[in-house]
Protein backbone atom coordinates (compact mmCIF):
# COMPACT_ATOMS: atom_id res chain seq x y z
CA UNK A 1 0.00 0.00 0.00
CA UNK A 2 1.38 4.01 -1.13
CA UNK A 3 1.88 5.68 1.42
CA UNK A 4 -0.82 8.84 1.39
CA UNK A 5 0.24 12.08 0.36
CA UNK A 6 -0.36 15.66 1.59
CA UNK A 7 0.63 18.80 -0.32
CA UNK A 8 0.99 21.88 1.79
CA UNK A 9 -0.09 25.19 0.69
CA UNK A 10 1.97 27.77 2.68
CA UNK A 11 0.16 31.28 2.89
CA UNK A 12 2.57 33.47 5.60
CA UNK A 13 1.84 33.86 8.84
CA UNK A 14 3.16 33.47 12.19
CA UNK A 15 3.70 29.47 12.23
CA UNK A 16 5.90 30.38 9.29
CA UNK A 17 9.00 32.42 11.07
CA UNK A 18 11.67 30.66 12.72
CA UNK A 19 14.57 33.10 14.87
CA UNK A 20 17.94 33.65 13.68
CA UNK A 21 20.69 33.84 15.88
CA UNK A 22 20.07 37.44 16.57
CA UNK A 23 16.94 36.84 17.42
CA UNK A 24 14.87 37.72 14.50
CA UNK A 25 11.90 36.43 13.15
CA UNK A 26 11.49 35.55 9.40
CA UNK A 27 9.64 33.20 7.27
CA UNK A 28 11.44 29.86 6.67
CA UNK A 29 12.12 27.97 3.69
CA UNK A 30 9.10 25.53 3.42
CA UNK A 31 11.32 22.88 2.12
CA UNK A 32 13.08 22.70 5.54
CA UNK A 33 10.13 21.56 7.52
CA UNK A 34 11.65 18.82 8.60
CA UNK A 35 14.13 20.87 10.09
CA UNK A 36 11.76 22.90 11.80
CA UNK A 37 9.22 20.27 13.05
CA UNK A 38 11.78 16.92 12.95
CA UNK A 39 9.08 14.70 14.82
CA UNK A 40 7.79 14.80 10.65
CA UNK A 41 10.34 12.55 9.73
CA UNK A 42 8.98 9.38 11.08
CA UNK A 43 5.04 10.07 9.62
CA UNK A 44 3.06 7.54 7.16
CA UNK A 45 2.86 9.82 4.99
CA UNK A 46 4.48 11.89 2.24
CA UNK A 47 4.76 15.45 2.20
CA UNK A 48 5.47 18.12 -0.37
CA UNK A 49 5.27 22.10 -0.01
CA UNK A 50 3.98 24.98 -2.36
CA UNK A 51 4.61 28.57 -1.67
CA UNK A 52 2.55 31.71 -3.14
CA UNK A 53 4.66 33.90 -4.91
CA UNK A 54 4.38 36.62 -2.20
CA UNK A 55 3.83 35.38 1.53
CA UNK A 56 1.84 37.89 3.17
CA UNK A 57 0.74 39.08 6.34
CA UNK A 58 -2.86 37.29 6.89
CA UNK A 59 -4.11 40.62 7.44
CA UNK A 60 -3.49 41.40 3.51
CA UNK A 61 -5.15 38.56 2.24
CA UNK A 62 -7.93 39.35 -0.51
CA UNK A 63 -10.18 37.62 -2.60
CA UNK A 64 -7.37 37.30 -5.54
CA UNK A 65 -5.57 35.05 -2.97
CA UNK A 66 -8.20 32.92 -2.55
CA UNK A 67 -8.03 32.24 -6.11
CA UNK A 68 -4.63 31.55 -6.15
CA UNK A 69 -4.96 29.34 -3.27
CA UNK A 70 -8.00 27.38 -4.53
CA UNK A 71 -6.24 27.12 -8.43
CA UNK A 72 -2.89 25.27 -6.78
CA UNK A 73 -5.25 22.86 -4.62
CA UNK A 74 -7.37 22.25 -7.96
CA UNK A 75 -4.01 21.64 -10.01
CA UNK A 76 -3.15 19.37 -7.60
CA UNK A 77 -6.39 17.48 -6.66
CA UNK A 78 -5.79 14.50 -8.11
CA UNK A 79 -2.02 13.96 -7.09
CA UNK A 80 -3.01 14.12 -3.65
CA UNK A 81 -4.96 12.49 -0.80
CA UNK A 82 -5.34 15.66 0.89
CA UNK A 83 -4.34 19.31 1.58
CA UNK A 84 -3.11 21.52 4.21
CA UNK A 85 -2.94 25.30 4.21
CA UNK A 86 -0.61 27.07 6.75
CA UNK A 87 -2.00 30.31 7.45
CA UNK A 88 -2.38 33.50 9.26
CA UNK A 89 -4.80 33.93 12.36
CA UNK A 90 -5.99 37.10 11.96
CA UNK A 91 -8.27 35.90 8.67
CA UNK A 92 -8.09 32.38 8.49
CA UNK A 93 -11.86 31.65 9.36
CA UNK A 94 -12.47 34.62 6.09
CA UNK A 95 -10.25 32.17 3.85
CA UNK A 96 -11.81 29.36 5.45
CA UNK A 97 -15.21 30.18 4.69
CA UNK A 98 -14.09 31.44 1.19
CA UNK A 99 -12.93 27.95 0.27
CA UNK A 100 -15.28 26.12 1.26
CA UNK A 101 -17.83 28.11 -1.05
CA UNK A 102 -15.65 28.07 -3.61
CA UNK A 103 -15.25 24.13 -3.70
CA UNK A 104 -18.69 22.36 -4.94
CA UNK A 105 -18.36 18.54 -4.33
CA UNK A 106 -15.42 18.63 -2.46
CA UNK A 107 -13.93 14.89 -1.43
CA UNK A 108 -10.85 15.92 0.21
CA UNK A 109 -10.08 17.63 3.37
CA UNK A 110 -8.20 20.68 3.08
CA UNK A 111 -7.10 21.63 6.77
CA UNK A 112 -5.80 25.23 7.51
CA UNK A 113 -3.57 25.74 10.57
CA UNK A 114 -1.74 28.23 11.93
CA UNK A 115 -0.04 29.46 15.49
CA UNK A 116 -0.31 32.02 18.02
CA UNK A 117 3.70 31.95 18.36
CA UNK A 118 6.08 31.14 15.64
CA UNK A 119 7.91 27.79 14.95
CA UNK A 120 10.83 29.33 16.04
CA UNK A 121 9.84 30.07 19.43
CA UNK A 122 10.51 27.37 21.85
CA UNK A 123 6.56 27.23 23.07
CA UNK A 124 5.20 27.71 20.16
CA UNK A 125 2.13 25.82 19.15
CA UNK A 126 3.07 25.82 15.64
CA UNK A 127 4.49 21.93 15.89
CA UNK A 128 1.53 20.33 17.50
CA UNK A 129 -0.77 22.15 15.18
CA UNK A 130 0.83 21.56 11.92
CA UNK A 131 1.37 17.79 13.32
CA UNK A 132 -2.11 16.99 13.53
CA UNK A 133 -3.42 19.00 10.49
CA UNK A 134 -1.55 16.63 8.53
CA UNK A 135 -2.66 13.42 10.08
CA UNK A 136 -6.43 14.74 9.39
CA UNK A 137 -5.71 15.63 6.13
CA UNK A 138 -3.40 12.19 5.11
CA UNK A 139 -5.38 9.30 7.32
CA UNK A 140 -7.44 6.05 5.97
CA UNK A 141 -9.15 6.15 8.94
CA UNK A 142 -11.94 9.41 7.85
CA UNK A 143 -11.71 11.34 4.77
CA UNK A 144 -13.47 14.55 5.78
CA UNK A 145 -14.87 15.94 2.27
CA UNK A 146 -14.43 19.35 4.08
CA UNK A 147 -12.83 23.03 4.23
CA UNK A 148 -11.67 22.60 7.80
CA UNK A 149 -9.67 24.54 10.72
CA UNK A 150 -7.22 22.60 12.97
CA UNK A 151 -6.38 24.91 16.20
CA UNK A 152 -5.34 23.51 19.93
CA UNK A 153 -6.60 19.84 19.47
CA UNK A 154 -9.89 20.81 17.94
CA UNK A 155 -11.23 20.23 14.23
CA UNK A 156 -13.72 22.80 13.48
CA UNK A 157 -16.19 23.51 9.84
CA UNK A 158 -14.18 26.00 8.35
CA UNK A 159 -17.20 28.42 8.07
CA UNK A 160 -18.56 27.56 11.14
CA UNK A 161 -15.38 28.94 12.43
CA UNK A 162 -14.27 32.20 13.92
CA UNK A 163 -11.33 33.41 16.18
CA UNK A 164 -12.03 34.22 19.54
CA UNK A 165 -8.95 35.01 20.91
CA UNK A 166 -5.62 36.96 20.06
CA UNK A 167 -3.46 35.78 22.88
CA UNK A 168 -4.76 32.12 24.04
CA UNK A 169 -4.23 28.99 22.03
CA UNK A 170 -7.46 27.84 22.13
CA UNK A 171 -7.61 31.20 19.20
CA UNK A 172 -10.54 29.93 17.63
CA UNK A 173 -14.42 28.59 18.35
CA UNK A 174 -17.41 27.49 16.81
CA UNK A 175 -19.93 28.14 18.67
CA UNK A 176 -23.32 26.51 16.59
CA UNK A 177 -21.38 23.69 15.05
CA UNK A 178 -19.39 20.72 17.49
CA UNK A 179 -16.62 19.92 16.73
CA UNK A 180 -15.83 18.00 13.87
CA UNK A 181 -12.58 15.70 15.84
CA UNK A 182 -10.63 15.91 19.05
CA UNK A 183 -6.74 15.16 19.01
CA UNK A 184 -5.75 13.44 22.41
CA UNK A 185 -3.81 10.45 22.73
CA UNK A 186 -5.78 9.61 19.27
CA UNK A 187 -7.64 11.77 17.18
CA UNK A 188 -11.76 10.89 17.47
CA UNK A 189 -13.59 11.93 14.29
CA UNK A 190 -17.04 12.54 14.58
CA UNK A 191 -17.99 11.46 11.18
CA UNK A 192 -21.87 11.76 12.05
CA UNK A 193 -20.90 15.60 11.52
CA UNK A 194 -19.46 15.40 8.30
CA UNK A 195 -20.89 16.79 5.49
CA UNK A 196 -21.67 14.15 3.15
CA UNK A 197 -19.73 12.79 0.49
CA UNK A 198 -20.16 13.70 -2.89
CA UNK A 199 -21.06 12.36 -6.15
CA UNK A 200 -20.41 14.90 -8.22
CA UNK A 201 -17.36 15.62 -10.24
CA UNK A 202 -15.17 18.68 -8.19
CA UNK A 203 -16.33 22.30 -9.09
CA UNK A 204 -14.10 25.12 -8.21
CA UNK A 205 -15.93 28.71 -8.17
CA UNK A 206 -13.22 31.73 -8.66
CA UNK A 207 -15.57 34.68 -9.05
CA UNK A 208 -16.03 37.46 -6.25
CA UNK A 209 -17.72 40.43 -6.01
CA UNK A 210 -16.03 42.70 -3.60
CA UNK A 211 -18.62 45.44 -3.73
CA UNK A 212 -20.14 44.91 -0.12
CA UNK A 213 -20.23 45.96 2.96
CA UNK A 214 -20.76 44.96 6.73
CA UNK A 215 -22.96 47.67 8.67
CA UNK A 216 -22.80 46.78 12.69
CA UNK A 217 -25.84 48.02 14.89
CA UNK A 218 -25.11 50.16 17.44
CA UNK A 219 -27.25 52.20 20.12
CA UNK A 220 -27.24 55.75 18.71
CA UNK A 221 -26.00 54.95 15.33
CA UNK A 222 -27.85 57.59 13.33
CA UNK A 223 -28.73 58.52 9.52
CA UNK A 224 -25.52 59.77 8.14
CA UNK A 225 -23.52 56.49 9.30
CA UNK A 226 -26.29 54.23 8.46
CA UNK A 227 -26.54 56.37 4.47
CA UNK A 228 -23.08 56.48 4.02
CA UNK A 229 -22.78 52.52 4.04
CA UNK A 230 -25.87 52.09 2.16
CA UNK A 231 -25.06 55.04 -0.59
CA UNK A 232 -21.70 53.59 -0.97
CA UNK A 233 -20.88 53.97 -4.88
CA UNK A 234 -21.42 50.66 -7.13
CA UNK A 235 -22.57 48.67 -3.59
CA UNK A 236 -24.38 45.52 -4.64
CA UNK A 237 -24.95 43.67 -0.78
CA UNK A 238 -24.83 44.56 2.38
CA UNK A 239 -24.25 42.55 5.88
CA UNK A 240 -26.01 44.04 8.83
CA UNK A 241 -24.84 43.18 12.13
CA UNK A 242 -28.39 42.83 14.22
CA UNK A 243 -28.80 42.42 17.84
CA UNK A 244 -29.75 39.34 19.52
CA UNK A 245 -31.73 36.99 16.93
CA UNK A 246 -31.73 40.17 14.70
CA UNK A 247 -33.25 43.08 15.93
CA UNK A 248 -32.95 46.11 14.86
CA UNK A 249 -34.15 50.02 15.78
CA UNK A 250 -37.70 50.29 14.30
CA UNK A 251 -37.50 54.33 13.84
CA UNK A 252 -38.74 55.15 10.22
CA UNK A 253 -35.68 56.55 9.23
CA UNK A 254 -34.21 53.35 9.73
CA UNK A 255 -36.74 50.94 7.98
CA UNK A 256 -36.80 53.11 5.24
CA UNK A 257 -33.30 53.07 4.81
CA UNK A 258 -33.06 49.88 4.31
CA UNK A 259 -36.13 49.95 1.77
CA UNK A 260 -34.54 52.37 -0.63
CA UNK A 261 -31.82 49.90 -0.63
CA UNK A 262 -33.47 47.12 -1.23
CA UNK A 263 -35.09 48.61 -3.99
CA UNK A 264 -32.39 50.14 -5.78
CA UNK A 265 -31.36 45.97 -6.12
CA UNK A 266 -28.57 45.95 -2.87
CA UNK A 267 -29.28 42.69 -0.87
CA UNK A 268 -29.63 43.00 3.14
CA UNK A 269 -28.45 39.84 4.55
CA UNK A 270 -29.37 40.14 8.65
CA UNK A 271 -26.81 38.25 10.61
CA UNK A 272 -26.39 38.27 14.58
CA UNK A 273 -23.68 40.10 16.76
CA UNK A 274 -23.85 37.37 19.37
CA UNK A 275 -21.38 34.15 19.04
CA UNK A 276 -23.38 31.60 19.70
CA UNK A 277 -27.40 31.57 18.38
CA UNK A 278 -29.11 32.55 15.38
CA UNK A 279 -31.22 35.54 13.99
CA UNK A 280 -35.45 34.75 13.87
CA UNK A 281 -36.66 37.07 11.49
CA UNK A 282 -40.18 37.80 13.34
CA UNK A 283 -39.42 36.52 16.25
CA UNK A 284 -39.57 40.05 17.82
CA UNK A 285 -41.50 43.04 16.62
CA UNK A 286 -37.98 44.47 16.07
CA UNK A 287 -37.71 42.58 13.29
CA UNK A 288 -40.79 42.23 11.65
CA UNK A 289 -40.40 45.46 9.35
CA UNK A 290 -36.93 44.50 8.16
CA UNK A 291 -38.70 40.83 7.40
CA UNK A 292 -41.83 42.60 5.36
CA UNK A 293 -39.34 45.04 2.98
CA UNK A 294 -36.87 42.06 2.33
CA UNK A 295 -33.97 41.99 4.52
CA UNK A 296 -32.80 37.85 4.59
CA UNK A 297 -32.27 36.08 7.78
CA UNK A 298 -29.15 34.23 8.21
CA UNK A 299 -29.56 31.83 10.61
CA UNK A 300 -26.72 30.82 12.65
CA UNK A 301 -24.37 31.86 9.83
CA UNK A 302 -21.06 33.71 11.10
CA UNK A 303 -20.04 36.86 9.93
CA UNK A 304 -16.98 35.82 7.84
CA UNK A 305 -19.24 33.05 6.14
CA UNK A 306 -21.90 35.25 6.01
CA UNK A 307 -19.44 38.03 3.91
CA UNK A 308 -17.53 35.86 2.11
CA UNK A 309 -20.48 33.72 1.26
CA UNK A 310 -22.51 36.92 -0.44
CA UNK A 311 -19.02 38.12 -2.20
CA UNK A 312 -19.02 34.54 -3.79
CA UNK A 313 -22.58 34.23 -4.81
CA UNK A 314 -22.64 38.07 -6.61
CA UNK A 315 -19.02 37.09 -8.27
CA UNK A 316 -20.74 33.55 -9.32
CA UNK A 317 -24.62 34.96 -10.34
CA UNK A 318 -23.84 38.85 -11.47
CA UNK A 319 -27.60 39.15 -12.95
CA UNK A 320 -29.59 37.47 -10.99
CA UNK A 321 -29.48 38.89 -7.88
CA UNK A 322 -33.06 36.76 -6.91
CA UNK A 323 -30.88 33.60 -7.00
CA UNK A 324 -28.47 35.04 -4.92
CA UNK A 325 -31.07 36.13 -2.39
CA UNK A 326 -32.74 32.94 -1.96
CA UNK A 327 -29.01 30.97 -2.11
CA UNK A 328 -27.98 33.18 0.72
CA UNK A 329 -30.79 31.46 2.89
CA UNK A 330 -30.16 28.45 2.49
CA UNK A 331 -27.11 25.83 3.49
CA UNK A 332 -24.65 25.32 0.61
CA UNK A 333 -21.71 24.08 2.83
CA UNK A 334 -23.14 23.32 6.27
CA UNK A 335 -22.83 27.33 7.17
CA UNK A 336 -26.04 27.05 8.52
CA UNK A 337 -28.58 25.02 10.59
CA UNK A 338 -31.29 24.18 8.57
C-alpha cells in the first residue's frame, strides 16, 4: 500500500518564522520543515510544499488570494490524498469560509492551521498544530470531504469557524457547530458531523464580487452612518450586524433606509452580533419590518461566512441577484442550521 500524500499550501503567517541567531523572526524555507518540526520525519505519509509567490501578512489577504490558493489545490487534486494550508490567524476563518464556497463537491479535506507563536519560538504551538493538520488531512481512517480549521486539538467547519482570541491557544471557536474531531492520545472523528460525500465531479468557483459591505448596529448609530454605508458607490450587498436573533431600531428613518436599498437591487443579509445563536426574522417586533421590505435572515451563519459567502454568490450569479437572495438562505456548505 502508497503511502498517502499531503501537499501543503503555505500562505505566511506566524507558524511560518523561525529566529535567527540574533533573534529575529522571518519566514522559513518551506522545504526545511523537517528541520523545523523533525518529529515529521517518522510520519506515514508523504509530504510536499507549495509557496505563493508573495507570503503575506494574513491581514493582507484578498479575494485574488483565494483564487490563487484554490487554483494550486485544484491543479493538484488529483495527485493528492489531501491538503493543508498554513496560514495566518488574523483571517483564516475569512479564507476558510471562502474555500469552502468556492469548492462544490469537495472529497478531500483541506485543513488550515496556523499558530499564536512562531515555529521558532521554543513554546510555540506551531508543531503540534501543523502535526495533527496533517494526520487529518493524510489518514485512511476518515476522509473529511471538508474546508476545515485545525487549532489547539480541535477540528472545526471552516465556516462555522471564527477566532475568539488573540493571545490564548485555544484562538478559535465554533460556537453553533461541534466539533468536527478531538486530538488526544488519538484523534476521534465525529464522522456523524461530516458533510456528506459527494457524487459529483469537483467544481471550483473563482468569481467574487467585492462590492459589499458589513454595517454593525449600534445604540445611537444615526442617519448619516447608516446612508453612508448604504449610498456607498457601485454597492451591490450589504451585511447588517443585528442584535440578539436580529433586531434592529424600528425608527422610520431606519426601515426606510433599508427599503430604498433594497429597492435600488442591494441585498440586506441580517446576521447576529452574538457568538453563539441565530437571527429569527419575526421573532420580535424588532424585526418584523426589516422581514416585510426584504432583509434575509441568516440563521446561525457567522459573519466571515456570512461576507464571504454573499461576495461569492454576486461574483458567481452577477444578474440574478433573486438567485443570490434565496441561495444566501439556504445551506450550501453546512454554514447554517437548517
Amino acid at each position: 500500500m502508497h503511502n498517502n500524500r499531503v501537499l501543503i499550501v503555505y500562505t505566511g503567517g506566524t507558524i511560518g518564522m523561525v529566529q535567527d541567531e540574533n533573534g529575529s523572526l522571518h519566514p522559513f524555507a518551506l522545504d526545511r520543515i523537517y528541520d523545523a518540526v523533525p518529529q515529521l520525519r517518522s510520519c506515514e505519509y508523504d509530504i510536499d510544499s507549495v509557496t505563493l509567490p508573495s507570503i503575506i501578512d494574513s491581514s493582507d489577504m484578498t479575494p485574488n488570494l483565494w483564487v490563487s490558493i484554490a487554483e494550486i489545490i485544484e491543479n493538484n487534486y488529483n495527485d493528492y490524498d489531501g491538503f493543508v494550508v498554513l496560514h495566518g490567524t488574523d483571517t483564516m476563518a475569512y479564507t476558510a469560509s471562502a474555500l469552502s464556497f468556492m469548492f462544490k463537491n469537495l472529497s478531500k479535506p483541506i485543513v488550515l492551521t496556523g499558530s499564536q507563536l512562531p515555529l521558532g519560538m521554543l513554546r510555540s504551538d506551531g508543531r503540534e498544530n501543523i502535526i495533527c493538520a496533517l494526520e487529518v488531512a493524510s489518514t485512511r481512517l476518515a476522509t473529511i470531504p471538508e474546508v476545515c480549521i485545525f487549532f489547539e486539538n480541535h477540528l472545526y467547519r471552516g465556516n462555522r469557524s471564527t477566532k475568539q482570541s488573540a493571545e490564548n491557544f485555544d484562538a478559535f471557536e465554533s460556537y453553533n457547530y461541534p466539533s468536527l474531531a478531538k486530538a488526544g492520545i488519538n484523534i476521534t472523528f465525529k464522522e456523524h458531523l461530516f458533510l456528506p460525500m459527494p457524487t459529483e465531479p469537483l467544481q471550483v468557483r473563482k468569481h467574487f464580487d467585492t462590492r459589499v459591505a458589513i454595517l454593525k448596529l449600534f445604540p445611537g448609530i444615526g442617519p448619516e452612518v447608516v446612508n453612508a454605508v448604504l449610498n456607498a458607490p457601485g454597492l451591490q450587498g450589504v451585511v447588517i450586524e443585528t442584535y440578539g436573533s436580529g433586531n434592529a431600531p424600528t425608527g422610520e428613518w431606519f426601515i426606510n433606509a433599508l427599503d430604498a436599498a433594497i429597492r435600488r437591487g442591494i441585498i440586506v443579509l441580517n446576521v447576529t452580533q452574538c457568538k453563539a445563536g441565530a437571527v429569527k426574522m419575526r421573532q420580535y417586533a424588532a424585526s418584523c419590518d426589516m422581514d416585510r421590505i426584504g432583509v434575509i435572515g441568516a440563521g446561525d451563519i457567522t459573519i466571515e461566512a456570512a461576507i464571504t459567502k454573499m461576495m461569492c454568490l454576486l461574483g458567481e450569479y452577477p444578474d440574478n441577484k433573486e438567485h443570490v437572495r434565496v441561495r444566501l438562505s439556504q445551506s450550501l456548505r453546512g454554514e447554517i442550521t437548517e
